[in-house]
PDB file of N, CA and C in Angstrom:
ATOM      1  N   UNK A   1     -18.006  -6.345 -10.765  1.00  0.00           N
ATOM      2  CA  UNK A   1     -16.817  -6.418  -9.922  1.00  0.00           C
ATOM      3  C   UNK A   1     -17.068  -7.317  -8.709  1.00  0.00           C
ATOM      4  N   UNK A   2     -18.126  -7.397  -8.097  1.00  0.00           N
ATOM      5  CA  UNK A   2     -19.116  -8.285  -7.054  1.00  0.00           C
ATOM      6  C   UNK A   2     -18.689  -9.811  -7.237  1.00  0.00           C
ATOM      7  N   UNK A   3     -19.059  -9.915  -8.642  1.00  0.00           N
ATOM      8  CA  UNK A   3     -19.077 -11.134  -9.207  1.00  0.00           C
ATOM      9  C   UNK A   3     -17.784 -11.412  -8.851  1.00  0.00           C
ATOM     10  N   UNK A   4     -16.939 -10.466  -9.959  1.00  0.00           N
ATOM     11  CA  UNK A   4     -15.522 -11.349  -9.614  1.00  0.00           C
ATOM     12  C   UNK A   4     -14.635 -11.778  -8.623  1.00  0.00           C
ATOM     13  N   UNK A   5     -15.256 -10.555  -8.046  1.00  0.00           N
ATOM     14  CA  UNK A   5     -14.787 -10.954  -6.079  1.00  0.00           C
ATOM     15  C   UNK A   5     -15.060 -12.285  -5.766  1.00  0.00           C
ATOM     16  N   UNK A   6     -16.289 -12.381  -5.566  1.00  0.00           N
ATOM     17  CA  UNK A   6     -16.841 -13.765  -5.390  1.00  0.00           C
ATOM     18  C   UNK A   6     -16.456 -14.998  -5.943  1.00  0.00           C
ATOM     19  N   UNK A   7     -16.160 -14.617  -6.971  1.00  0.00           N
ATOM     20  CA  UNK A   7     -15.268 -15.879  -7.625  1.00  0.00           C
ATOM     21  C   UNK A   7     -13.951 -16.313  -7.799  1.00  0.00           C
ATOM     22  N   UNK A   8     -13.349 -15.179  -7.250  1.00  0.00           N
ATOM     23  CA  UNK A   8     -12.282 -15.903  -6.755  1.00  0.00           C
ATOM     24  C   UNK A   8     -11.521 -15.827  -5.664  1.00  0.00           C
ATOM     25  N   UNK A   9     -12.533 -14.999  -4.933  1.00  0.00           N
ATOM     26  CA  UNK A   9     -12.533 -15.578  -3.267  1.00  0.00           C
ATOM     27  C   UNK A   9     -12.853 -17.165  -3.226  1.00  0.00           C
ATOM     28  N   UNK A  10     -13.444 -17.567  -3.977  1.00  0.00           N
ATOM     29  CA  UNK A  10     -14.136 -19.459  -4.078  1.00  0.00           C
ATOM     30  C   UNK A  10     -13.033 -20.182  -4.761  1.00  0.00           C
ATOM     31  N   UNK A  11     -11.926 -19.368  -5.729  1.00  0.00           N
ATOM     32  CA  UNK A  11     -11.026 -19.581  -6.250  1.00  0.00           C
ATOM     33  C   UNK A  11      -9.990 -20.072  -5.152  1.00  0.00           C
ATOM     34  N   UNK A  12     -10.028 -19.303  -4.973  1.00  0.00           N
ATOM     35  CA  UNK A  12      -9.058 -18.719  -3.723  1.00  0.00           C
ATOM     36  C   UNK A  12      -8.982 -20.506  -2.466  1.00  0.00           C
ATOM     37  N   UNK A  13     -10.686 -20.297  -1.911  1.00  0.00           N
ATOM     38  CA  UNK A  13     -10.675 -21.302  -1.208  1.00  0.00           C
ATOM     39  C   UNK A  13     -10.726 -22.763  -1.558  1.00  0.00           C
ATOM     40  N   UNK A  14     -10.625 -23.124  -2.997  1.00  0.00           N
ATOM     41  CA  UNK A  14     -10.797 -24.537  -3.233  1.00  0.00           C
ATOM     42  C   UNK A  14      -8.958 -24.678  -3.713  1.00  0.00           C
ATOM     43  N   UNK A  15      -8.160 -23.584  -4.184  1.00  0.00           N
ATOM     44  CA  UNK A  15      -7.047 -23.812  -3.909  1.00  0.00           C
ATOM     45  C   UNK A  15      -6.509 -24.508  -2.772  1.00  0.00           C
ATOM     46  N   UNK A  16      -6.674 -23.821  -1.592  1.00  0.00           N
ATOM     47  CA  UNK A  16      -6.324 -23.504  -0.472  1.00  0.00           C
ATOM     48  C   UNK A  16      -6.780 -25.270   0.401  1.00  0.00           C
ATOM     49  N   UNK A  17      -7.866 -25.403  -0.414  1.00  0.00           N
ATOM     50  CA  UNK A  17      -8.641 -26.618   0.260  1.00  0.00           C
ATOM     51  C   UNK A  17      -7.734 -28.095  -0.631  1.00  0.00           C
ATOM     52  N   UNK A  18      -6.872 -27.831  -1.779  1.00  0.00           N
ATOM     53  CA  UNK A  18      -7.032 -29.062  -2.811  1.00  0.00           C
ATOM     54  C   UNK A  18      -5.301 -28.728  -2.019  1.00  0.00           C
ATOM     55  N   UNK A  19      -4.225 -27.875  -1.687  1.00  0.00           N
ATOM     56  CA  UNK A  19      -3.652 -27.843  -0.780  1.00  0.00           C
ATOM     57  C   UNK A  19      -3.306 -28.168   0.571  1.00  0.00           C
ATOM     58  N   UNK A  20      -4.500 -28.130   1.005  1.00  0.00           N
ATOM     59  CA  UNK A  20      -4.616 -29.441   2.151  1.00  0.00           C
ATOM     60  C   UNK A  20      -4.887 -30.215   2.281  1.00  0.00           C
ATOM     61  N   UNK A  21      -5.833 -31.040   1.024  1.00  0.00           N
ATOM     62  CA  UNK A  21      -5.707 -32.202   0.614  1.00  0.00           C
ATOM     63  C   UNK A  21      -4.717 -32.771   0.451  1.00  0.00           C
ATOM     64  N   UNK A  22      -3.349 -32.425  -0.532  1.00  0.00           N
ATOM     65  CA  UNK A  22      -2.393 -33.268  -0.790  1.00  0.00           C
ATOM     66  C   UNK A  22      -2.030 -32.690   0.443  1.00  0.00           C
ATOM     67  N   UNK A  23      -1.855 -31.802   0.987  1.00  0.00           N
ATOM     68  CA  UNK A  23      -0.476 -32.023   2.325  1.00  0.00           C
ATOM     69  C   UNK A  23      -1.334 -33.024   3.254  1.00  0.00           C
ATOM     70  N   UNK A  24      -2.395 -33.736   3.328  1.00  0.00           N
ATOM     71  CA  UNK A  24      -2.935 -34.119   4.026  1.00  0.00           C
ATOM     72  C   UNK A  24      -2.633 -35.735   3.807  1.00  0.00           C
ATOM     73  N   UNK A  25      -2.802 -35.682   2.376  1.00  0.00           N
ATOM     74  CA  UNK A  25      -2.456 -37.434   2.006  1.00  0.00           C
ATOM     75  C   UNK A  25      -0.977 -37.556   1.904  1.00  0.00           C
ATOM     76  N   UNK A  26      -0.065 -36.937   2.308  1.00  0.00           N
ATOM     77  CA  UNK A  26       0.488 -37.052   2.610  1.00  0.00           C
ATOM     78  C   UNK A  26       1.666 -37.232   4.201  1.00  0.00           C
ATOM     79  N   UNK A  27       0.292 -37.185   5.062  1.00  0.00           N
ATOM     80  CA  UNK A  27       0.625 -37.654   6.351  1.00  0.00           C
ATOM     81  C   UNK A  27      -0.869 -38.357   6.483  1.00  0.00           C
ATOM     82  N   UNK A  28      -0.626 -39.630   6.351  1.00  0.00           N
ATOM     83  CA  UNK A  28      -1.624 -40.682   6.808  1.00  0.00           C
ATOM     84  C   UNK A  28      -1.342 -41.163   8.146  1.00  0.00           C
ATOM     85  N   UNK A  29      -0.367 -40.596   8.923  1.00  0.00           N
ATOM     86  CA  UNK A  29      -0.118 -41.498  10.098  1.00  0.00           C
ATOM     87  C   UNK A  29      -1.100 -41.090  10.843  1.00  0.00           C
ATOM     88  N   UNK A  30      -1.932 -42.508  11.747  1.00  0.00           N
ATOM     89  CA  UNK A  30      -3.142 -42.837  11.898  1.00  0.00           C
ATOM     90  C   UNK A  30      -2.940 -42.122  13.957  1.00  0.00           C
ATOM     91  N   UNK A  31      -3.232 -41.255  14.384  1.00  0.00           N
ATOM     92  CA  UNK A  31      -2.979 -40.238  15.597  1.00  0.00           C
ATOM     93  C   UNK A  31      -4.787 -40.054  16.140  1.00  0.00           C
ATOM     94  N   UNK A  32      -4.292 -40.102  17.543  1.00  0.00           N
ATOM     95  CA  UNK A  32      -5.721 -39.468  18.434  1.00  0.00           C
ATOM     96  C   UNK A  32      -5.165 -38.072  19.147  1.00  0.00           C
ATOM     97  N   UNK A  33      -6.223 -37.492  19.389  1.00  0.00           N
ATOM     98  CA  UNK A  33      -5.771 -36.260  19.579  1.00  0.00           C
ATOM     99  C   UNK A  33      -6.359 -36.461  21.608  1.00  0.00           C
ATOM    100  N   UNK A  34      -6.102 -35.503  22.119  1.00  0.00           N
ATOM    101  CA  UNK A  34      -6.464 -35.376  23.366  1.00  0.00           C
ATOM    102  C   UNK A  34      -6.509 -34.028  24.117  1.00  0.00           C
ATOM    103  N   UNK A  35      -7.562 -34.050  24.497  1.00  0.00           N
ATOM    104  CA  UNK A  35      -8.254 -32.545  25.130  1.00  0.00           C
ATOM    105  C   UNK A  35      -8.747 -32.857  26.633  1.00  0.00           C
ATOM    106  N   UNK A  36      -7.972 -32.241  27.456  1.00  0.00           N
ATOM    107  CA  UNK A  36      -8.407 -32.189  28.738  1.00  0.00           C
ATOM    108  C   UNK A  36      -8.118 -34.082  29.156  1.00  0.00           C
ATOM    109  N   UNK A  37      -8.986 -34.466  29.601  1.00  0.00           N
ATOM    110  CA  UNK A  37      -9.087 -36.025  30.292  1.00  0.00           C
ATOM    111  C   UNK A  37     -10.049 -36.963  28.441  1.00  0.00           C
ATOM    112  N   UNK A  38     -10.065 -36.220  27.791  1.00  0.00           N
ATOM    113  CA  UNK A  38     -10.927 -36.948  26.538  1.00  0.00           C
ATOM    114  C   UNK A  38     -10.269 -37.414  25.526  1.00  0.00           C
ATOM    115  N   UNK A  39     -10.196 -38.565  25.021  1.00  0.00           N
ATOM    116  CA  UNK A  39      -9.102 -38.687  24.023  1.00  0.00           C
ATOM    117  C   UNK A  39     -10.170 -39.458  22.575  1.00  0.00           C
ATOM    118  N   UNK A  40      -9.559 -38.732  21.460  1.00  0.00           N
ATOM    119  CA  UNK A  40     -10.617 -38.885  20.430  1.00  0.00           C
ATOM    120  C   UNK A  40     -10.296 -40.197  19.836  1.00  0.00           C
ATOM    121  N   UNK A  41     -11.053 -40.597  19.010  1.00  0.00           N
ATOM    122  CA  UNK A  41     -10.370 -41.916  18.272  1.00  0.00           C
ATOM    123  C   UNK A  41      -9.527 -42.004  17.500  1.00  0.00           C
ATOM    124  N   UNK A  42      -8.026 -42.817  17.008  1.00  0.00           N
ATOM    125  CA  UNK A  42      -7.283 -42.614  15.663  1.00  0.00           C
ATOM    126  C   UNK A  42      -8.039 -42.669  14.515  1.00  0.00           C
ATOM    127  N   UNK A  43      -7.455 -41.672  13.818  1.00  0.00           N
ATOM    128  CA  UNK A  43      -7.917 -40.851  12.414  1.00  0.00           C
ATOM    129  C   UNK A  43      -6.568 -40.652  12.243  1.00  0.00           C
ATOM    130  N   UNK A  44      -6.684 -40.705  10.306  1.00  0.00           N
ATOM    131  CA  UNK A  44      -5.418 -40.384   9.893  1.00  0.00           C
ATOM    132  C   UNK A  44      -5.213 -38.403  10.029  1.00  0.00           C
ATOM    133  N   UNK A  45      -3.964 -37.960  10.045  1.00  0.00           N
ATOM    134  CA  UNK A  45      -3.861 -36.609   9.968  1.00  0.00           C
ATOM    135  C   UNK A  45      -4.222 -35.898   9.369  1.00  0.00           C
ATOM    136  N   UNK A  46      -4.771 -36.848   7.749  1.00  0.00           N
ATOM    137  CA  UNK A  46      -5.372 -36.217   6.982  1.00  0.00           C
ATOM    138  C   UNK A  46      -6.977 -35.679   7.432  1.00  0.00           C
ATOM    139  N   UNK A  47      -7.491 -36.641   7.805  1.00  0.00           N
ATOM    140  CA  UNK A  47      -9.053 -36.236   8.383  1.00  0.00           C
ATOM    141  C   UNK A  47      -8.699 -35.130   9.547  1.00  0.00           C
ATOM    142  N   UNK A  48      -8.187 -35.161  10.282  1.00  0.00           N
ATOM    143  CA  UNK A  48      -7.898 -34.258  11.490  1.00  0.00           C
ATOM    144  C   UNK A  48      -7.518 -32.671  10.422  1.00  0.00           C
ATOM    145  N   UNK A  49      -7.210 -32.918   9.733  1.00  0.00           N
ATOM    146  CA  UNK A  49      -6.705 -31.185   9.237  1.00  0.00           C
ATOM    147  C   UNK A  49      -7.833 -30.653   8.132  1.00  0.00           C
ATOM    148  N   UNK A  50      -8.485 -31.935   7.604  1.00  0.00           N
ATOM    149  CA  UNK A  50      -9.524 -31.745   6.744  1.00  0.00           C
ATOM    150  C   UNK A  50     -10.775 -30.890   7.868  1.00  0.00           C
ATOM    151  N   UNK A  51     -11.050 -31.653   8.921  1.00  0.00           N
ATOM    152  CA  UNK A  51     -12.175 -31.152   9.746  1.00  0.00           C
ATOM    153  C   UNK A  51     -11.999 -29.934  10.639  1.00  0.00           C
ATOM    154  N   UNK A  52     -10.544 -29.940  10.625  1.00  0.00           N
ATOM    155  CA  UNK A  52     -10.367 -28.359  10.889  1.00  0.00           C
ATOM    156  C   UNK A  52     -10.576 -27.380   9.903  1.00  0.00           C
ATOM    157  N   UNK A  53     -10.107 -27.861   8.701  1.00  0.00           N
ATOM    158  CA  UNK A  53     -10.593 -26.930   7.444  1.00  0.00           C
ATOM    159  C   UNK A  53     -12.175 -26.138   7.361  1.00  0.00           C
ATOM    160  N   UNK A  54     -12.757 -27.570   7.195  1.00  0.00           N
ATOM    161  CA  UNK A  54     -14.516 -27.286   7.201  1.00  0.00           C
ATOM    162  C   UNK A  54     -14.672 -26.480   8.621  1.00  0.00           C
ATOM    163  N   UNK A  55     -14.810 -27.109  10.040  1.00  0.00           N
ATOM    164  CA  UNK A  55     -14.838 -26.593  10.774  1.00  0.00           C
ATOM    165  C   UNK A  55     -14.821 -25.080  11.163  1.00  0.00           C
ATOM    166  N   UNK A  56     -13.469 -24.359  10.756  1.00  0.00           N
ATOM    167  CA  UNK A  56     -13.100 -23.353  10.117  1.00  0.00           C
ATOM    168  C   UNK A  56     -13.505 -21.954   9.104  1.00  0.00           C
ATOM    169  N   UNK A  57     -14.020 -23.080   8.080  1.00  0.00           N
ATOM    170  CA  UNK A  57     -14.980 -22.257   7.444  1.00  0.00           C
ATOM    171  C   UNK A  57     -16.349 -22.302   7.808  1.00  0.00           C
ATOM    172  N   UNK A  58     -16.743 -23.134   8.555  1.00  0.00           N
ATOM    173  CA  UNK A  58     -18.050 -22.778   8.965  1.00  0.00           C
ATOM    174  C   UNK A  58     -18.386 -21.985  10.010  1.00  0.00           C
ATOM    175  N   UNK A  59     -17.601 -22.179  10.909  1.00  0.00           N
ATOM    176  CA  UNK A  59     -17.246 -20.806  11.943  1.00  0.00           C
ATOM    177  C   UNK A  59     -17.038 -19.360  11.295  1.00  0.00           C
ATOM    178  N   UNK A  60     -16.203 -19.129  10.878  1.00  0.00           N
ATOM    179  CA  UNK A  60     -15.590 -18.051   9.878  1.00  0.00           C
ATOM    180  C   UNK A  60     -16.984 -17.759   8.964  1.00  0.00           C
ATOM    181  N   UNK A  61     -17.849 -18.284   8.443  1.00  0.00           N
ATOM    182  CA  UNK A  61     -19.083 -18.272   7.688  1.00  0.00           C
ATOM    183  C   UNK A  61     -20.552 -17.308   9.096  1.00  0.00           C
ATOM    184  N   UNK A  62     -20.193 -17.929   9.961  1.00  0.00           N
ATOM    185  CA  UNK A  62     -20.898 -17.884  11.050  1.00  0.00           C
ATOM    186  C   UNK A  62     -20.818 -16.537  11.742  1.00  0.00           C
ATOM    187  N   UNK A  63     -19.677 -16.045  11.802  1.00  0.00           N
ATOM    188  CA  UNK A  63     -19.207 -14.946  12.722  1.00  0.00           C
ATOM    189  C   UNK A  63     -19.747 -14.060  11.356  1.00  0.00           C
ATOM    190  N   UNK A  64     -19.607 -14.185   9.981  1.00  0.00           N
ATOM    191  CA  UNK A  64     -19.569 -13.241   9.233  1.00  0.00           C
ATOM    192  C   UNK A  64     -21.085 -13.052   9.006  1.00  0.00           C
ATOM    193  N   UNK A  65     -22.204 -13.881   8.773  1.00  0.00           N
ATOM    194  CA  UNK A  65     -23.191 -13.906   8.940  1.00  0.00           C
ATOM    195  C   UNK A  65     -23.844 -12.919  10.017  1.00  0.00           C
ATOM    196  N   UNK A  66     -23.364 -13.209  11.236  1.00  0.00           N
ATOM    197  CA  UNK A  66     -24.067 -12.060  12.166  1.00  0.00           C
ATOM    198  C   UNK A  66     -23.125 -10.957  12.293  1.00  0.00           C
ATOM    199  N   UNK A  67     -22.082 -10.458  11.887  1.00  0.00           N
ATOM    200  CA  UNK A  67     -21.686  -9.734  11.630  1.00  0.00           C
ATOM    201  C   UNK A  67     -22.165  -8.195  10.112  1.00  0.00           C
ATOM    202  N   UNK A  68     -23.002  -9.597   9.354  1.00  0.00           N
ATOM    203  CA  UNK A  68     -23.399  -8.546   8.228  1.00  0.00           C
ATOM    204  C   UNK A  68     -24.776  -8.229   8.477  1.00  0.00           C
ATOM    205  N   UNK A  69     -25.223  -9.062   8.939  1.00  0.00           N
ATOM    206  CA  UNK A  69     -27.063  -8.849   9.816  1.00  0.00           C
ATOM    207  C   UNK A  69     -26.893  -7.687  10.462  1.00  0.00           C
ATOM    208  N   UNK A  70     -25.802  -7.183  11.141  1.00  0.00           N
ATOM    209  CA  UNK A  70     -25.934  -6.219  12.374  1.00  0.00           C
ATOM    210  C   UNK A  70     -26.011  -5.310  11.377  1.00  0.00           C
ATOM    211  N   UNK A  71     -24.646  -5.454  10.274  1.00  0.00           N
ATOM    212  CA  UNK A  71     -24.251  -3.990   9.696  1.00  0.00           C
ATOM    213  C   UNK A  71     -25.941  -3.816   8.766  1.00  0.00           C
ATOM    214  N   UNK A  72     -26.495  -4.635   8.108  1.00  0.00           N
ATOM    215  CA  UNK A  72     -27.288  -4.997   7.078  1.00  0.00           C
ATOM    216  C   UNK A  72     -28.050  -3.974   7.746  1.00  0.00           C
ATOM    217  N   UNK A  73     -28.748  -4.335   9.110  1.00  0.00           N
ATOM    218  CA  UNK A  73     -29.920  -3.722  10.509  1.00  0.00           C
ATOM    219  C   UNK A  73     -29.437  -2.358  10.479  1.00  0.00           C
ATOM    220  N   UNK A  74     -28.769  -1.652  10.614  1.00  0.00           N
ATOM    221  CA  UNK A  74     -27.787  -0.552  10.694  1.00  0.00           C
ATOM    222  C   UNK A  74     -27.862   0.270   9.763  1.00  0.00           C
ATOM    223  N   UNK A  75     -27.563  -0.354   8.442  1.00  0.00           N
ATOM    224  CA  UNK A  75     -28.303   0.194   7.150  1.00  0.00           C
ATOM    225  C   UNK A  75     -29.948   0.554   6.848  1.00  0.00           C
ATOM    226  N   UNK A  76     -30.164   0.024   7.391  1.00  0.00           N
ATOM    227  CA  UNK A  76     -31.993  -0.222   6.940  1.00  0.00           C
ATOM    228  C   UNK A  76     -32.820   0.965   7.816  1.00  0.00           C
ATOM    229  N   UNK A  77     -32.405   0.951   9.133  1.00  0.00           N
ATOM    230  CA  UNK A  77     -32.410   2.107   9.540  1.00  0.00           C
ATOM    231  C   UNK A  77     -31.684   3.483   9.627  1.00  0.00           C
ATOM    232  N   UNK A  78     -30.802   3.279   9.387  1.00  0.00           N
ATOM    233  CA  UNK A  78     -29.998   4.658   8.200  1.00  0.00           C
ATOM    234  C   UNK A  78     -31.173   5.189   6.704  1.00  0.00           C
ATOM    235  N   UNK A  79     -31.264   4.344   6.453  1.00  0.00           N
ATOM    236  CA  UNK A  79     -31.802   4.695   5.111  1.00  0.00           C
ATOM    237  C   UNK A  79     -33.509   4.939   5.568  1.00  0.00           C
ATOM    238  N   UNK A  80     -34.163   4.282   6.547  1.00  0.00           N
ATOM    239  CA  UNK A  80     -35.466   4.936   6.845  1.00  0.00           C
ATOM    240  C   UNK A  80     -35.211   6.726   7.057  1.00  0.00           C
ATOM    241  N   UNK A  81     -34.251   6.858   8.461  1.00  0.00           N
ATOM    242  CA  UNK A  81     -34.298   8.182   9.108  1.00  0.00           C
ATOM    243  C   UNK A  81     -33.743   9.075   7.431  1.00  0.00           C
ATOM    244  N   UNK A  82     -33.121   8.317   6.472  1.00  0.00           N
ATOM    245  CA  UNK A  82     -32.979   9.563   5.240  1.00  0.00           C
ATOM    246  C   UNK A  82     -34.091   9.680   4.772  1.00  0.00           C
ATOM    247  N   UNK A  83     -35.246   8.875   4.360  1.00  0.00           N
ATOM    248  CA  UNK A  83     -36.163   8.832   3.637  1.00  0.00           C
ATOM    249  C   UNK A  83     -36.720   9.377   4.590  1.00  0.00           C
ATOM    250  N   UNK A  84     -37.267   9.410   6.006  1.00  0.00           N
ATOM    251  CA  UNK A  84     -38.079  10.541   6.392  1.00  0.00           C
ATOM    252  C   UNK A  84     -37.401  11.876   6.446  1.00  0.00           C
ATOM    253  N   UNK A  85     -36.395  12.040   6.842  1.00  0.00           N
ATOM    254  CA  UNK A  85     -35.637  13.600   6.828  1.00  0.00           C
ATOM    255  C   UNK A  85     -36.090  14.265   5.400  1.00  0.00           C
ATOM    256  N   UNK A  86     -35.567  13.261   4.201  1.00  0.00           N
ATOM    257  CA  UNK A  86     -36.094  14.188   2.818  1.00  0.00           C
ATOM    258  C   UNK A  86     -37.728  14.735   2.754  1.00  0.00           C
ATOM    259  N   UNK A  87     -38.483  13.970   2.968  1.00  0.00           N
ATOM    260  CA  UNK A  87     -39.692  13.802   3.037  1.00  0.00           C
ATOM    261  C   UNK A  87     -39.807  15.406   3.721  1.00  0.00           C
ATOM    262  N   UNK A  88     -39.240  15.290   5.032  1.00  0.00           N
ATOM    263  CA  UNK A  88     -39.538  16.489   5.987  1.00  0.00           C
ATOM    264  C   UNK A  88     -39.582  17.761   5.155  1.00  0.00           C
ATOM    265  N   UNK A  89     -38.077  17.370   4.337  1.00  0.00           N
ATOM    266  CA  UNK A  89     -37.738  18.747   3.988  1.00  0.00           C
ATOM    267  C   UNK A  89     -38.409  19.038   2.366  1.00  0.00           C
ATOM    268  N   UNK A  90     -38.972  18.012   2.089  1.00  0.00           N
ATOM    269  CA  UNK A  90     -39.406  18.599   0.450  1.00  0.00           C
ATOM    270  C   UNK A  90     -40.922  18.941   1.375  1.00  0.00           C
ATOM    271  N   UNK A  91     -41.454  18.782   2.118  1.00  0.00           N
ATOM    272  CA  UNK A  91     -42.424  19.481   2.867  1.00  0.00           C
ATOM    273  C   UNK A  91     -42.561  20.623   3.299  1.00  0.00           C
ATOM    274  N   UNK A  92     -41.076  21.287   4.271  1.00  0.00           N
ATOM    275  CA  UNK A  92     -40.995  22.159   4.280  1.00  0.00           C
ATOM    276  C   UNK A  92     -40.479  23.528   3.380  1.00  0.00           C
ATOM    277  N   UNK A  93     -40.256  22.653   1.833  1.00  0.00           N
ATOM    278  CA  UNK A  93     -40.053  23.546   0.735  1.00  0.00           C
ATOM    279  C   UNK A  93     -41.068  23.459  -0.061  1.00  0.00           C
ATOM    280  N   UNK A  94     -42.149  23.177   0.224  1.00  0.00           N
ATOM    281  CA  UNK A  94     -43.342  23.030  -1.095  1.00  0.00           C
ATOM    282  C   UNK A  94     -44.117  23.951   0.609  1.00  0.00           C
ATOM    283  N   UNK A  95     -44.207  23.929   1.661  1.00  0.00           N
ATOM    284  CA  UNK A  95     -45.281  25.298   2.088  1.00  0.00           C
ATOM    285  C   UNK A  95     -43.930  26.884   2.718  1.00  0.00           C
ATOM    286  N   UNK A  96     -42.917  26.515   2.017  1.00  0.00           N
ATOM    287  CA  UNK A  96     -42.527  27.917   1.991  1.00  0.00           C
ATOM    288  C   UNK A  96     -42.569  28.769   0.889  1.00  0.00           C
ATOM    289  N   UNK A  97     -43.062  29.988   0.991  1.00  0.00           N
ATOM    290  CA  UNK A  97     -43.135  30.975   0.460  1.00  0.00           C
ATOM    291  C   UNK A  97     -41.884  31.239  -0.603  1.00  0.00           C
ATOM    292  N   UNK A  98     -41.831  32.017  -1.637  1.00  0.00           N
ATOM    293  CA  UNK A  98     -41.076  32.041  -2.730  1.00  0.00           C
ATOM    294  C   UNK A  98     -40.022  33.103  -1.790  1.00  0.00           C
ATOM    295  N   UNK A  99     -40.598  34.393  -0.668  1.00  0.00           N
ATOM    296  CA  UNK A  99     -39.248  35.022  -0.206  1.00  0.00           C
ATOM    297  C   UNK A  99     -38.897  34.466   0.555  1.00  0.00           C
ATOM    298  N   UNK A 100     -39.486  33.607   0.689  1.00  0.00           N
ATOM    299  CA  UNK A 100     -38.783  32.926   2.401  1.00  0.00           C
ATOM    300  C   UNK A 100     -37.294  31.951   1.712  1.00  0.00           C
ATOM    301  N   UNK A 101     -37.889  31.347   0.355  1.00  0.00           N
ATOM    302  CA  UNK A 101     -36.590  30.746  -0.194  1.00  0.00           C
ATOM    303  C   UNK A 101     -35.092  31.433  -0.508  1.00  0.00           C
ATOM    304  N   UNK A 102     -34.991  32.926  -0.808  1.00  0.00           N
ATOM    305  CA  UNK A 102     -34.151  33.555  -1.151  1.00  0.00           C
ATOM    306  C   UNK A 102     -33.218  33.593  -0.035  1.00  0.00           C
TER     307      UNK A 102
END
């Protein structure tokens, strides 16, 4: 089920990407953009929406990355404190007494 997630979540994004391709070649008009006092060089609209695309997903890639590290870290020590708790307790059931179990 992993799998298929994965595949067409990738489905999903090369749609999404071959979609902004044509809406992209389809505005070639050649535009600079401007931020604050900085003004970028003309590029067609298509490159400008393409590099937001990538851009985008690499951010979005980025946030999710340390986002699953934390949860990943989170897990790992979850699962130590179970593995010692059991430990504790098959300890404290192998030196208790047979009435002490009842």
């Amino acid at each position: 089920m992993k799998l298929i997630r994965r595949w067409l979540f990738r489905a999903i994004l090369l749609v999404i990407f071959l979609v902004a391709l044509v809406a992209a070649s389809e505005n070639s008009t050649e535009v600079s953009l401007v931020f604050i006092d900085y003004k970028t060089p003309e590029w067609p609209v298509a490159w400008w929406m393409l590099s937001a695309f990538v851009a985008g997903l690499f951010l979005g890639s980025l946030f999710n990355l340390s986002s699953n590290t934390k949860l990943r870290l989170k897990h790992r020590v979850a699962e130590k404190k179970v593995v010692a708790t059991t430990r504790e307790l098959d300890e404290v059931r192998a030196t208790s007494t047979p009435d002490q179990r009842s």
